[in-house]
C-alpha atoms as a PDB file:
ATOM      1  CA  UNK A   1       0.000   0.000   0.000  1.00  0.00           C
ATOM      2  CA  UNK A   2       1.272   3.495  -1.278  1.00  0.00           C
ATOM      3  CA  UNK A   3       0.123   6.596   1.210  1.00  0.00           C
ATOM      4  CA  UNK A   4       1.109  10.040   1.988  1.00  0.00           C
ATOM      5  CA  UNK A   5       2.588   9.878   5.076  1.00  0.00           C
ATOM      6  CA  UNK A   6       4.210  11.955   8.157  1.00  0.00           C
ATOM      7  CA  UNK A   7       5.294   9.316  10.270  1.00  0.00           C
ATOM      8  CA  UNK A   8       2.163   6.925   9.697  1.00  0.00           C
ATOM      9  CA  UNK A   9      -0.458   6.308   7.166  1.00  0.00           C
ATOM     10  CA  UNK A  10      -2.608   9.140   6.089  1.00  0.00           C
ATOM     11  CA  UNK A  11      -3.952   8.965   2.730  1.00  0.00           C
ATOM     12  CA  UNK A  12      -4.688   4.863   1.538  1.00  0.00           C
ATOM     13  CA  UNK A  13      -3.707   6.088  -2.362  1.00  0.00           C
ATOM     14  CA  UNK A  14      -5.175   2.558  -3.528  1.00  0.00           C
ATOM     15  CA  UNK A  15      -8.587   3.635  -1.892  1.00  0.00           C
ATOM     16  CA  UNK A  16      -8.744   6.549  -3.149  1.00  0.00           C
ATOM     17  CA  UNK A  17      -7.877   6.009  -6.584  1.00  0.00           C
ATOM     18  CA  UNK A  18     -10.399   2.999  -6.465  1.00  0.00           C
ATOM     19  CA  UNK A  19     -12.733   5.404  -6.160  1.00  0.00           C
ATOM     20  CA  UNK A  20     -12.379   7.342  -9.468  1.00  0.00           C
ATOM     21  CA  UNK A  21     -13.165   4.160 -10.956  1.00  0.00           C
ATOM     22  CA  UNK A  22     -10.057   4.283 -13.174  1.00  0.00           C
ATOM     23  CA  UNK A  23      -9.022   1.082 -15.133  1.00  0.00           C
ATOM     24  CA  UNK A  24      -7.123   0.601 -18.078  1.00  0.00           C
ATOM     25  CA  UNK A  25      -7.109   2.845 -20.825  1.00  0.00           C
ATOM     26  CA  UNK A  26      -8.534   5.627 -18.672  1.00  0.00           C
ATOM     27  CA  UNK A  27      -7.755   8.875 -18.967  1.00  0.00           C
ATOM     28  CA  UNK A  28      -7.212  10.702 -15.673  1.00  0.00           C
ATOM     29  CA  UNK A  29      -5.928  14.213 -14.310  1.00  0.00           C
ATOM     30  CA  UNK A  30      -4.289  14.743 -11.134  1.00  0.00           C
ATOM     31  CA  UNK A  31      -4.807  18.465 -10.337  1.00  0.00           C
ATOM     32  CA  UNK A  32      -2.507  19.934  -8.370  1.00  0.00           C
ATOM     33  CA  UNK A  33      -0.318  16.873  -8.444  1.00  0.00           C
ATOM     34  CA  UNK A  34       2.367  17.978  -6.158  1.00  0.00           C
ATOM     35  CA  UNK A  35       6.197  16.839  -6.346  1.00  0.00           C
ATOM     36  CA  UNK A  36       6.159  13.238  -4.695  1.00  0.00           C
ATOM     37  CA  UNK A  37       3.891  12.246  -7.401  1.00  0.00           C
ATOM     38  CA  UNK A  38       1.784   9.972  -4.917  1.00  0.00           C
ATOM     39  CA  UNK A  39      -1.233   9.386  -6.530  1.00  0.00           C
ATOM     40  CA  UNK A  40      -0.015  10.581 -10.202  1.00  0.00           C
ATOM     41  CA  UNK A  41       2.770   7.056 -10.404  1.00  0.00           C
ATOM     42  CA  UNK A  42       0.369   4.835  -9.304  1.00  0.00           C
ATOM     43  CA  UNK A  43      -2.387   5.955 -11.493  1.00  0.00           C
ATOM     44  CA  UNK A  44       0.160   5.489 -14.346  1.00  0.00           C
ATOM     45  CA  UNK A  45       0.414   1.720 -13.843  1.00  0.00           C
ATOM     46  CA  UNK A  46      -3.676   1.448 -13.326  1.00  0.00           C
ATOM     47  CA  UNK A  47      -4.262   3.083 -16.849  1.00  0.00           C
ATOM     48  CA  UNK A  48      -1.760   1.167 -19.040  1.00  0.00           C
ATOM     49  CA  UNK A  49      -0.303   1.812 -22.486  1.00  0.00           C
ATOM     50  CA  UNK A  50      -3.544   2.509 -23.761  1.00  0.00           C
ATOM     51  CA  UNK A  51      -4.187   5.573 -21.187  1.00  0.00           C
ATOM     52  CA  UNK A  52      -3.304   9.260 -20.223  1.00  0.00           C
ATOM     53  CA  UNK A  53      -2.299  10.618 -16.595  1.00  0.00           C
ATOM     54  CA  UNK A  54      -2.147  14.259 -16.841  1.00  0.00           C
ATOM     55  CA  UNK A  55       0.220  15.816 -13.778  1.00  0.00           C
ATOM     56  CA  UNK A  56      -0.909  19.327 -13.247  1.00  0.00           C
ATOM     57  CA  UNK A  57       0.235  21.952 -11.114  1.00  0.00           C
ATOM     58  CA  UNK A  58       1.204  25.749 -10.825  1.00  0.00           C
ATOM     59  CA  UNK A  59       5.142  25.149  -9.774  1.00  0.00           C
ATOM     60  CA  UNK A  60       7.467  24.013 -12.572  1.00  0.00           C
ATOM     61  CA  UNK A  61       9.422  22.769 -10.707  1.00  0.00           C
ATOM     62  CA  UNK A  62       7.011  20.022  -9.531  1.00  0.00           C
ATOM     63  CA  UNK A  63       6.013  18.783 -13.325  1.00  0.00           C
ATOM     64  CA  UNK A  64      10.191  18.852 -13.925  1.00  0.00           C
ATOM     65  CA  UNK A  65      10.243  16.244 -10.958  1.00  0.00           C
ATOM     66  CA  UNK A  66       7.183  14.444 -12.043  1.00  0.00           C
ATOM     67  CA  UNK A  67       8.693  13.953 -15.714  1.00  0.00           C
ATOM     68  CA  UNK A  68      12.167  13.047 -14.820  1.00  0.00           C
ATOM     69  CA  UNK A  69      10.601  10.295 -12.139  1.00  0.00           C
ATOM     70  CA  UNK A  70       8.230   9.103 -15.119  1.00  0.00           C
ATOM     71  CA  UNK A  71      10.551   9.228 -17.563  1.00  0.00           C
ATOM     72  CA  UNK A  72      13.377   6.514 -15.069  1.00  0.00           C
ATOM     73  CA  UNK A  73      10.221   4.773 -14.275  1.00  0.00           C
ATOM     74  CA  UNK A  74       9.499   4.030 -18.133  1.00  0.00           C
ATOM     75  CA  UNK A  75       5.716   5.396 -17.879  1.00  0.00           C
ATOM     76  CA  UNK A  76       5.376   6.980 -21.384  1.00  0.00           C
ATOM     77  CA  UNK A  77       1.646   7.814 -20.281  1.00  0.00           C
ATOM     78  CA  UNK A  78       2.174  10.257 -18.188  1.00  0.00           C
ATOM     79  CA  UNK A  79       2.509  14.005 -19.372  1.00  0.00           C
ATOM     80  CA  UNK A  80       2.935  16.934 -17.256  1.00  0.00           C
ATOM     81  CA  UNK A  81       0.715  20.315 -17.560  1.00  0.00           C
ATOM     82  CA  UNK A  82       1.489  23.616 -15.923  1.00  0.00           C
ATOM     83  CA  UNK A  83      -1.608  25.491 -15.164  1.00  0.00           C
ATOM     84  CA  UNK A  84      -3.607  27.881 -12.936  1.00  0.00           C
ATOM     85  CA  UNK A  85      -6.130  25.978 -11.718  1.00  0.00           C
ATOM     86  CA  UNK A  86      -8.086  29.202 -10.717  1.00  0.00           C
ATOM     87  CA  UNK A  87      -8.044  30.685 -14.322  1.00  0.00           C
ATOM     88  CA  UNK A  88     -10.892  28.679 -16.161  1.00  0.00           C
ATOM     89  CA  UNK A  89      -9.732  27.240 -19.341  1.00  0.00           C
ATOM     90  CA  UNK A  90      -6.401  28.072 -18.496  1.00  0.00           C
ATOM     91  CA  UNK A  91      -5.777  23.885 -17.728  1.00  0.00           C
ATOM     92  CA  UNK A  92      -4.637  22.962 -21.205  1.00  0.00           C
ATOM     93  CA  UNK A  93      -6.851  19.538 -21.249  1.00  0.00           C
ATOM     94  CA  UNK A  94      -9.331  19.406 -23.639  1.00  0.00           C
ATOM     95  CA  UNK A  95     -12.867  20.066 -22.875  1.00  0.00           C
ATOM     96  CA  UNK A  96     -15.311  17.596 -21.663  1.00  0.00           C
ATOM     97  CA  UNK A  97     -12.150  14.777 -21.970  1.00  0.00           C
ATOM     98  CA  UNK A  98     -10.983  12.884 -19.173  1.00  0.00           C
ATOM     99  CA  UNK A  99     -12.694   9.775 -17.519  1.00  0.00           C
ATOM    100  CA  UNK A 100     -11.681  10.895 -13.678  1.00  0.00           C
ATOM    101  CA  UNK A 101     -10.223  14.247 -12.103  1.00  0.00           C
ATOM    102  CA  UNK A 102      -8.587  13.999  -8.491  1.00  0.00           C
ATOM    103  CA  UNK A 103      -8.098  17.031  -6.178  1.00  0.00           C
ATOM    104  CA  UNK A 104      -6.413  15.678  -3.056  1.00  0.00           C
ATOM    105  CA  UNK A 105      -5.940  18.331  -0.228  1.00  0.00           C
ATOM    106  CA  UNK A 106      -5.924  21.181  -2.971  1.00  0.00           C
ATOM    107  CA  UNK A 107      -8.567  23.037  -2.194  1.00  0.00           C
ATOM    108  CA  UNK A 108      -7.631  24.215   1.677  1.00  0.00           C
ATOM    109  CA  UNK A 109      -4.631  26.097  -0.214  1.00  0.00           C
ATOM    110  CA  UNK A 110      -6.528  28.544  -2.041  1.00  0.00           C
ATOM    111  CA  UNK A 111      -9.887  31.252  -1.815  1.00  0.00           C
ATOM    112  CA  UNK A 112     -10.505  30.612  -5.078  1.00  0.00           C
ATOM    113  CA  UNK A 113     -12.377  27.275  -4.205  1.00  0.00           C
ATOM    114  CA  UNK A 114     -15.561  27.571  -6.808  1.00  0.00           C
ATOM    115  CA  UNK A 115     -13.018  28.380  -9.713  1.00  0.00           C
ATOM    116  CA  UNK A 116     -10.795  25.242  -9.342  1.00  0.00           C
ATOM    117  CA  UNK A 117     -13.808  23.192  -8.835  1.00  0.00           C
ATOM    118  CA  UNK A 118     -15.686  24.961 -12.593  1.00  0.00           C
ATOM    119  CA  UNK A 119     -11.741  24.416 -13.997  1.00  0.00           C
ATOM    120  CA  UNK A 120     -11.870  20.700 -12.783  1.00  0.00           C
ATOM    121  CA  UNK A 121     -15.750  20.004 -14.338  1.00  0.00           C
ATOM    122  CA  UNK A 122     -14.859  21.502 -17.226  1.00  0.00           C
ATOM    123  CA  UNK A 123     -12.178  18.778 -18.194  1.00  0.00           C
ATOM    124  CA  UNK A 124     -14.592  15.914 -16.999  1.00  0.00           C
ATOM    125  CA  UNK A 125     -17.083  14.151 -19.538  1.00  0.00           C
ATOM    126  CA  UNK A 126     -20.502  13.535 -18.822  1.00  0.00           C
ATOM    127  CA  UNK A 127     -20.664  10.896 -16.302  1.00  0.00           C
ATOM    128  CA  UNK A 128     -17.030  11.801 -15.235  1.00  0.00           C
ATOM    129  CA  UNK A 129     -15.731  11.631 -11.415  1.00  0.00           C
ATOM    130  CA  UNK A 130     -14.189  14.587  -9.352  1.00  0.00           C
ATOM    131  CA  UNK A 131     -12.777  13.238  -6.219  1.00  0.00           C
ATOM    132  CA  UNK A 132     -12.096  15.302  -3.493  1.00  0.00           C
ATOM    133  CA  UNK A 133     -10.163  14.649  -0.887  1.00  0.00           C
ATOM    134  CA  UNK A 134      -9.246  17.033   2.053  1.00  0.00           C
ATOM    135  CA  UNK A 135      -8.742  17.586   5.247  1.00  0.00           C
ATOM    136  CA  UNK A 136     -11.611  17.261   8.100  1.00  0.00           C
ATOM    137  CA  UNK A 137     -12.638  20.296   9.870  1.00  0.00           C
ATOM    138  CA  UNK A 138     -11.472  18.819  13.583  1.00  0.00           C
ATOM    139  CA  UNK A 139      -8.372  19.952  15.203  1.00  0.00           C
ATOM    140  CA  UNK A 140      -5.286  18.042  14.453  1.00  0.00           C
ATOM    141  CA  UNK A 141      -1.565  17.841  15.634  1.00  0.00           C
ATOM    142  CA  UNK A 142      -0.913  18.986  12.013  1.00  0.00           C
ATOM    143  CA  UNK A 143      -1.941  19.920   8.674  1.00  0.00           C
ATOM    144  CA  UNK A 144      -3.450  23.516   8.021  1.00  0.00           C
ATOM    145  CA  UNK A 145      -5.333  25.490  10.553  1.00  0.00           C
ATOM    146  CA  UNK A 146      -9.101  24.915  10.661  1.00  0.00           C
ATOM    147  CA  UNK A 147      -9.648  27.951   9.214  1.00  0.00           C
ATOM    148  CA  UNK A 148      -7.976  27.114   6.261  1.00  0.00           C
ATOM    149  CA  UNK A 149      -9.918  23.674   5.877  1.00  0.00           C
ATOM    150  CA  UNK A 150     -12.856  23.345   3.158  1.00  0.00           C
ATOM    151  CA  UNK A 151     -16.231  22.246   4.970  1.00  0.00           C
ATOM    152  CA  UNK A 152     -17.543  18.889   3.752  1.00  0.00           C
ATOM    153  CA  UNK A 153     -21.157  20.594   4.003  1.00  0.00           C
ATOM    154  CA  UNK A 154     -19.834  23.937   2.165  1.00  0.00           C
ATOM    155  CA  UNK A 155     -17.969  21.577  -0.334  1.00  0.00           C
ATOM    156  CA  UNK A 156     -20.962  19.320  -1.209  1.00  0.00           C
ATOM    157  CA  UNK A 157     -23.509  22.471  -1.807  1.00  0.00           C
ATOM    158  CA  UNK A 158     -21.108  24.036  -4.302  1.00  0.00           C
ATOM    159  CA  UNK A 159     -20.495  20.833  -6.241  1.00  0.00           C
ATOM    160  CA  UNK A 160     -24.435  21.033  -6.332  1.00  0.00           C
ATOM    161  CA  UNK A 161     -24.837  24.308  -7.490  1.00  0.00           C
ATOM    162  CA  UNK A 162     -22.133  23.751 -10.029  1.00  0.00           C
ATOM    163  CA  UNK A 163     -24.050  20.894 -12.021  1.00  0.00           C
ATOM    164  CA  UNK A 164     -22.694  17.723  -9.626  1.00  0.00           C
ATOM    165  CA  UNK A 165     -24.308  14.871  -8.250  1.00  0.00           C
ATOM    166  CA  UNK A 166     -22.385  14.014  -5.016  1.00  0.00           C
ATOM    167  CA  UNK A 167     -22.043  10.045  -5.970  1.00  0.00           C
ATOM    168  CA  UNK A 168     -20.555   8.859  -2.908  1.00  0.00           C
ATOM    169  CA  UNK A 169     -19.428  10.286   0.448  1.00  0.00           C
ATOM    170  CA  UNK A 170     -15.925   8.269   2.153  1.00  0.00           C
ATOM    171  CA  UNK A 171     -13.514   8.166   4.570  1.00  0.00           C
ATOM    172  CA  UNK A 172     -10.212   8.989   3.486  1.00  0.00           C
ATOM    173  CA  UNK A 173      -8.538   8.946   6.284  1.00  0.00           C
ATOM    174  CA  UNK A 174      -8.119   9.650  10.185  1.00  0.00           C
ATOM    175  CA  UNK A 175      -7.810  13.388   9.342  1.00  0.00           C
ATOM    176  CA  UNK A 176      -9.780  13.399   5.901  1.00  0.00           C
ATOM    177  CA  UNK A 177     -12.870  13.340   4.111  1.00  0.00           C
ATOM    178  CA  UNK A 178     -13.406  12.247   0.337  1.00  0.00           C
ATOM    179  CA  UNK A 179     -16.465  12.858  -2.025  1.00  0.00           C
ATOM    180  CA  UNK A 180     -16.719  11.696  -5.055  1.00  0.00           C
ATOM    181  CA  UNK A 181     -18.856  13.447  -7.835  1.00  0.00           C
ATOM    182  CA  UNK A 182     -20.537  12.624 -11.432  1.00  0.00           C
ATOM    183  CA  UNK A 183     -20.552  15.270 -13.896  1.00  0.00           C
ATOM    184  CA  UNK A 184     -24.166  15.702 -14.856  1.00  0.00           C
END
């Protein structure tokens, strides 16, 4: 079992990427990947030959570390996007394209919530998954303040309001919460 961890296991990565549904010859998007590449490596030997893992992020510097790790680890299907995922249409993926989209503890980082949620949609087809994954609003011994920390409640109305059915509520972890989505 692959997880994100500080010390012991926080994120199950299997779990969570079981719940996207992916299988071979999906095509995927990790948004907001981050440089360890957790969930973005694994994905890559789910999907196969005959599928896509788009890395995303903001910070070059992450997608250089994503491609040089894909690149020793001979996964050919994954390709590395810079974008702002609070710009819509600024995520160079085209529309209405991918099978799955994965935010894992991306949200809490910026105010921009609603806009990296329409950025995400817009990349999903019709039936599509979003899963969401951050932190629980309780108090931990780390992680970001509760301030920072998306509401599940708060989370679930927007996906709502923004043309998703809420397809399946989970436990991610000790300190998180997951949701997965369908794009209506």
């Amino acid at each position: 079992m692959m997880a994100i961890t500080g010390g012991s296991t926080l994120l199950d990565v299997n779990l969570i990427l079981n719940k996207g549904k992916i299988t071979d010859r999906s095509k995927i998007a990790h948004l907001g990947c981050g440089a360890s590449g957790h969930f973005v490596f694994p994905s890559g030997q789910i999907v196969g030959k005959g599928g896509v893992v788009f890395a995303v992020d903001i910070l070059k510097t992450v997608l250089e570390r994503i491609d040089r790790q894909a690149t020793q680890d001979n996964l050919s299907n994954i390709t590395t996007i810079w974008s702002d995922l609070e710009v819509f249409g600024a995520t160079k993926i085209e529309n209405a394209s991918l099978d799955a989209a994965f935010l894992v503890n991306v949200l809490y980082e910026s105010s921009k919530r609603a806009e990296i949620l329409r950025e995400s949609i817009r990349l999903l087809k019709k039936d599509g998954l979003l899963v969401v994954v951050e932190w629980k609003s309780i108090a931990t011994p780390f992680g970001p303040s509760i301030e920072k920390r998306v509401r599940q409640d708060l989370l679930e109305a927007a996906g709502k309001k923004l043309g998703l059915h809420l397809f399946e509520e989970f436990e991610a972890g000790l300190y998180h919460y997951g949701l997965v989505f369908s794009k209506i």
